[in-house]
C-alpha atoms as a PDB file:
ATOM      1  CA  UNK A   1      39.593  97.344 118.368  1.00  0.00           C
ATOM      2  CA  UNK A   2      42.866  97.248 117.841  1.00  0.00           C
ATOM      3  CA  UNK A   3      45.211 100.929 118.148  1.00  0.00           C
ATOM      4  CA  UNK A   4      44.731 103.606 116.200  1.00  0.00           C
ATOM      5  CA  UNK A   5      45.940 106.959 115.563  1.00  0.00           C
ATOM      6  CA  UNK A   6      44.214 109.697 117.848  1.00  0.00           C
ATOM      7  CA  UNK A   7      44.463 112.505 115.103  1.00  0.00           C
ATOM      8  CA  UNK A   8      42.059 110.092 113.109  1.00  0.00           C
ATOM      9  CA  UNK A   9      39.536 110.789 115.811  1.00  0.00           C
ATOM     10  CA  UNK A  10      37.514 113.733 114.107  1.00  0.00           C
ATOM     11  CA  UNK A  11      35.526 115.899 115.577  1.00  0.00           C
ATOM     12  CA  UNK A  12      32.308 117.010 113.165  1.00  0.00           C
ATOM     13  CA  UNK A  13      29.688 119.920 113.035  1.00  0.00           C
ATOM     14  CA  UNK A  14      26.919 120.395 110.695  1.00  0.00           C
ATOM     15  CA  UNK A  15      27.691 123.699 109.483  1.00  0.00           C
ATOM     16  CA  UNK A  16      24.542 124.854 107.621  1.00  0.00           C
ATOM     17  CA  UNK A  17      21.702 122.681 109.334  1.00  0.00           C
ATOM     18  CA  UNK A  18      21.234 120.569 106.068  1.00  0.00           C
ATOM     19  CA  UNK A  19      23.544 117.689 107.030  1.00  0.00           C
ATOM     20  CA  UNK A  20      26.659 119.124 105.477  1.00  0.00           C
ATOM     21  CA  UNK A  21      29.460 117.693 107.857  1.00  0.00           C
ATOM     22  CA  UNK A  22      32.323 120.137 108.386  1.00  0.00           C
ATOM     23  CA  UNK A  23      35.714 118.711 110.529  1.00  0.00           C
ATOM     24  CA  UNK A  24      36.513 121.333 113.366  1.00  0.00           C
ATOM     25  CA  UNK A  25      40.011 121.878 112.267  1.00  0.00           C
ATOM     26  CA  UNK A  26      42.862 122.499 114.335  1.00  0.00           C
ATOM     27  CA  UNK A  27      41.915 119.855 117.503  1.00  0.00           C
ATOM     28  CA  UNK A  28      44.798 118.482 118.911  1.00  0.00           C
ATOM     29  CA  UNK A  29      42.826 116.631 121.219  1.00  0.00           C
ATOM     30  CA  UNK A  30      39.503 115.189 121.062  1.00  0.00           C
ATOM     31  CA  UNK A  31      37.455 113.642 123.541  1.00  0.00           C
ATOM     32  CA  UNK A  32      33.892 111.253 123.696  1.00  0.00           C
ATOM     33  CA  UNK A  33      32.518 110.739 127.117  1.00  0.00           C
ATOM     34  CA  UNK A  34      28.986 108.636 127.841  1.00  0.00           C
ATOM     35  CA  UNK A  35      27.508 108.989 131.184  1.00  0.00           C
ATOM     36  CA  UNK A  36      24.476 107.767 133.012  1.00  0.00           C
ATOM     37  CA  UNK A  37      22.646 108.680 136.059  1.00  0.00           C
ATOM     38  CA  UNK A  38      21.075 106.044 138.401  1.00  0.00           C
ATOM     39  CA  UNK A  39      18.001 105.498 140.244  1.00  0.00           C
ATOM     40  CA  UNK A  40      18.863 104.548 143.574  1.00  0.00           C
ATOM     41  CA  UNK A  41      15.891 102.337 145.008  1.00  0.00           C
ATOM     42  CA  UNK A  42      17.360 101.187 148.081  1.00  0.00           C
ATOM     43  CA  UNK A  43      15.227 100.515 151.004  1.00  0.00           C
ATOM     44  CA  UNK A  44      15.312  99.559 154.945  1.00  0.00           C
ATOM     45  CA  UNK A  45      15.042  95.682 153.695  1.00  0.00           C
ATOM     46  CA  UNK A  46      17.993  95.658 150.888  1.00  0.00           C
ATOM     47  CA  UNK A  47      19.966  92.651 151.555  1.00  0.00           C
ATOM     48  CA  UNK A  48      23.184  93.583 153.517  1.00  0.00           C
ATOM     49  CA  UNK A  49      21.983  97.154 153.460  1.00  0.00           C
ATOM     50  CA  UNK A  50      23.405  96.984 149.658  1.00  0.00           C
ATOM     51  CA  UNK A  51      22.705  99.873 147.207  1.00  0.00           C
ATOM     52  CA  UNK A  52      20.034  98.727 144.677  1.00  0.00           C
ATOM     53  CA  UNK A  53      19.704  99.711 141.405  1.00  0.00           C
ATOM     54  CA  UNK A  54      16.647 100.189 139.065  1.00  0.00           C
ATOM     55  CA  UNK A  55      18.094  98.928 135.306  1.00  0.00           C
ATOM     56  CA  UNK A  56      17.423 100.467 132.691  1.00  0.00           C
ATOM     57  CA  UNK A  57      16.479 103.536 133.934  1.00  0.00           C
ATOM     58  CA  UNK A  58      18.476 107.473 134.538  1.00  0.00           C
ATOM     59  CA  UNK A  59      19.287 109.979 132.622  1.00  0.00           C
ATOM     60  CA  UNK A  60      22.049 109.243 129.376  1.00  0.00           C
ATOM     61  CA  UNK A  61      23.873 112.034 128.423  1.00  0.00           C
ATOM     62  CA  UNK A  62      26.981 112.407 126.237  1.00  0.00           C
ATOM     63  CA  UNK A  63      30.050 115.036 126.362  1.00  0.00           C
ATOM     64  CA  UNK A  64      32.312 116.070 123.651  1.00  0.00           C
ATOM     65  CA  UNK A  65      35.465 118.128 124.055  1.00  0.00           C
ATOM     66  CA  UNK A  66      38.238 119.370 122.652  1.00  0.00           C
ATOM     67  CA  UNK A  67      41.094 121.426 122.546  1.00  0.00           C
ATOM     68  CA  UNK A  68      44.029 122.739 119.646  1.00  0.00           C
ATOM     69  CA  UNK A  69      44.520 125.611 117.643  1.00  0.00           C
ATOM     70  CA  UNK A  70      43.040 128.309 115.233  1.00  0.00           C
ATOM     71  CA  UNK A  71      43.551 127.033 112.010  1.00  0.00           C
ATOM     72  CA  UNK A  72      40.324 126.973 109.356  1.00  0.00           C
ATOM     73  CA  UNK A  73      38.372 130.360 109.602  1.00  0.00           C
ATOM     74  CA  UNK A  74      35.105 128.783 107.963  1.00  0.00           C
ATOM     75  CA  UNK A  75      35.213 126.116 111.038  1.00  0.00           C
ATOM     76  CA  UNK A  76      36.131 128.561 113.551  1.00  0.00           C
ATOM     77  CA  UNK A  77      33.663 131.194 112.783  1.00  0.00           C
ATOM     78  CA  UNK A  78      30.845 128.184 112.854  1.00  0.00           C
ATOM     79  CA  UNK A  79      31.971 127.111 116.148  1.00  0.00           C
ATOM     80  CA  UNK A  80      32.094 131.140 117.879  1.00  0.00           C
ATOM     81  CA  UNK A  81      28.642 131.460 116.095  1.00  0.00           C
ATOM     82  CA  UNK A  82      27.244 128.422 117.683  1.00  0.00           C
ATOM     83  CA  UNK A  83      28.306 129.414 120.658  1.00  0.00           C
ATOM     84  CA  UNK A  84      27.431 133.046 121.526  1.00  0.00           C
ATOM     85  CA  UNK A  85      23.329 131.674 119.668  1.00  0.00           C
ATOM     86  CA  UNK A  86      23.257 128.763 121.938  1.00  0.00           C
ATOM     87  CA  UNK A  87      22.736 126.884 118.704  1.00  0.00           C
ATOM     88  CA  UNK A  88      21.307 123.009 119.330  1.00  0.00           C
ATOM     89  CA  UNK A  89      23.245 121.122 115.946  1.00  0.00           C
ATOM     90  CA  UNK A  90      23.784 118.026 114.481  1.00  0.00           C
ATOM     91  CA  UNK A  91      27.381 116.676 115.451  1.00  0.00           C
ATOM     92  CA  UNK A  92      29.805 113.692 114.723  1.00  0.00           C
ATOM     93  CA  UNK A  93      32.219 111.942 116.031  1.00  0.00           C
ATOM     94  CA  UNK A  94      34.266 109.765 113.820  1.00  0.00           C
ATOM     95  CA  UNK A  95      35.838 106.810 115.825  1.00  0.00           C
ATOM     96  CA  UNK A  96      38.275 105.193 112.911  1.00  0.00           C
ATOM     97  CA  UNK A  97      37.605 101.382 112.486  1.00  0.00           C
ATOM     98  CA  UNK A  98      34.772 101.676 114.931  1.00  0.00           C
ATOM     99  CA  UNK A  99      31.885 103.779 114.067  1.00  0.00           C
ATOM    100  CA  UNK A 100      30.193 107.210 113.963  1.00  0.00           C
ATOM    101  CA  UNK A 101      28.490 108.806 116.975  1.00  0.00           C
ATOM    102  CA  UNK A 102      25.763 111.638 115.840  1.00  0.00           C
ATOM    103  CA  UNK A 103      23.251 113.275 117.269  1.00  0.00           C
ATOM    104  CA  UNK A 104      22.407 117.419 118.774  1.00  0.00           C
ATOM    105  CA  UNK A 105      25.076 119.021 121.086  1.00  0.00           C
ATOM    106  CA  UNK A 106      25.098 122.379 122.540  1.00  0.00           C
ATOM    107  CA  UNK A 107      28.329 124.130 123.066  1.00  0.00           C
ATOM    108  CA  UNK A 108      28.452 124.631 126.779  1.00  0.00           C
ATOM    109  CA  UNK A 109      32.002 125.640 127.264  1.00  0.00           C
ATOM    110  CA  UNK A 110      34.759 127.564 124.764  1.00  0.00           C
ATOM    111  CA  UNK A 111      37.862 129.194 126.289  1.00  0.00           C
ATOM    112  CA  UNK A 112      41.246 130.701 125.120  1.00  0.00           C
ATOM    113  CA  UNK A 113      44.004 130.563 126.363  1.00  0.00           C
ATOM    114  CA  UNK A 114      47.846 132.217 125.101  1.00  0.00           C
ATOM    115  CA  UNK A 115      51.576 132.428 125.970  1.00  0.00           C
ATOM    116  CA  UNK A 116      53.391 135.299 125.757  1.00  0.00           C
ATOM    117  CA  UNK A 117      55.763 132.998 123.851  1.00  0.00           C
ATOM    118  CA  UNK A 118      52.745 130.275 122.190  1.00  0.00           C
ATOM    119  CA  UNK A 119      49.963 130.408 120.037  1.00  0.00           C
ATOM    120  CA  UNK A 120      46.829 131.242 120.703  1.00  0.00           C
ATOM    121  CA  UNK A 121      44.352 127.846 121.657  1.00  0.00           C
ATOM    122  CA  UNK A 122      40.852 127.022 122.359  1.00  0.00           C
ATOM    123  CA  UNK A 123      39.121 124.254 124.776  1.00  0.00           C
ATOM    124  CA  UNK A 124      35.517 123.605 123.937  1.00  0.00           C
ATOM    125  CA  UNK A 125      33.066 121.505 125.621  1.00  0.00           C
ATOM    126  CA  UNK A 126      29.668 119.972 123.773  1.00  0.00           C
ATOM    127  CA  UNK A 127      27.022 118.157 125.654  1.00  0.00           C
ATOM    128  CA  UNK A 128      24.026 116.360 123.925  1.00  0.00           C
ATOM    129  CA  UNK A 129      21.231 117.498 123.696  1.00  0.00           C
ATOM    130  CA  UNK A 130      19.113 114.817 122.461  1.00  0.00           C
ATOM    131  CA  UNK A 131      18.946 110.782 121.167  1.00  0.00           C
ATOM    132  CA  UNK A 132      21.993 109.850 119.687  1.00  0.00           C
ATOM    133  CA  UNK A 133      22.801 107.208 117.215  1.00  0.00           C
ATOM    134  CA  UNK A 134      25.818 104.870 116.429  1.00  0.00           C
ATOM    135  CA  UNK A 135      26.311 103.617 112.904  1.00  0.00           C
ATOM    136  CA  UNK A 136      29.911 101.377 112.892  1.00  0.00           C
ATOM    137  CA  UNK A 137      32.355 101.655 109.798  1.00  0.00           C
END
């Protein structure tokens, strides 16, 4: 992949549960993290006394966040409204020149922060909550 822009990473929510993609306006940052867990089955007779891994198995999980400003009040009100419902939703993430990332997330973290002399941002955290799936563009 060769560079890209980082504002052409977008950040996506399905806003009415029908598969209507809305982009969370105002990010100035955006952020995809995969993770997985391992299964540690190390025993008295591993060679060298060497961790051993079992492949293929652990948990996968995924974590989406974010941070920018107030900016679109149809996006912002979706994303407060997720929140405080501890709503499960569809969500994308739009890698340019790479591929799409979709699947359920659960807002798990959304704070504020201000200067006396700044405007008013937000940090939110997403982590999924199901299967996802990769499509590539």
């Amino acid at each position: 992949m060769v560079a890209q822009r980082g504002k052409d990473l977008l950040l996506k929510v399905d806003s009415d549960g029908l598969g209507a993609f809305t982009t969370v306006a105002g990010l100035r940052t955006r952020n995809l993290a995969f993770n997985t867990e391992t299964v540690d089955i190390t025993h008295q007779e591993s060679v060298g006394e060497w961790r051993e891994l079992l492949a293929g198995a652990g948990v996968k999980t995924a974590r989406i966040s974010g941070a920018g400003v107030f900016k679109d009040a149809a996006s912002d009100a979706t994303v407060r409204d997720y929140f405080f419902n501890g709503t499960i939703r569809s969500w994308q993430v739009i890698i340019p020149n790479f591929g799409i990332v979709e699947g359920l997330f659960q807002i798990t973290s959304f704070e504020f922060a201000g200067r006396h002399d700044g405007e008013l941002s937000f940090e939110l955290s997403l982590d999924s909550a199901g299967p996802l799936t990769f499509v590539v563009i």
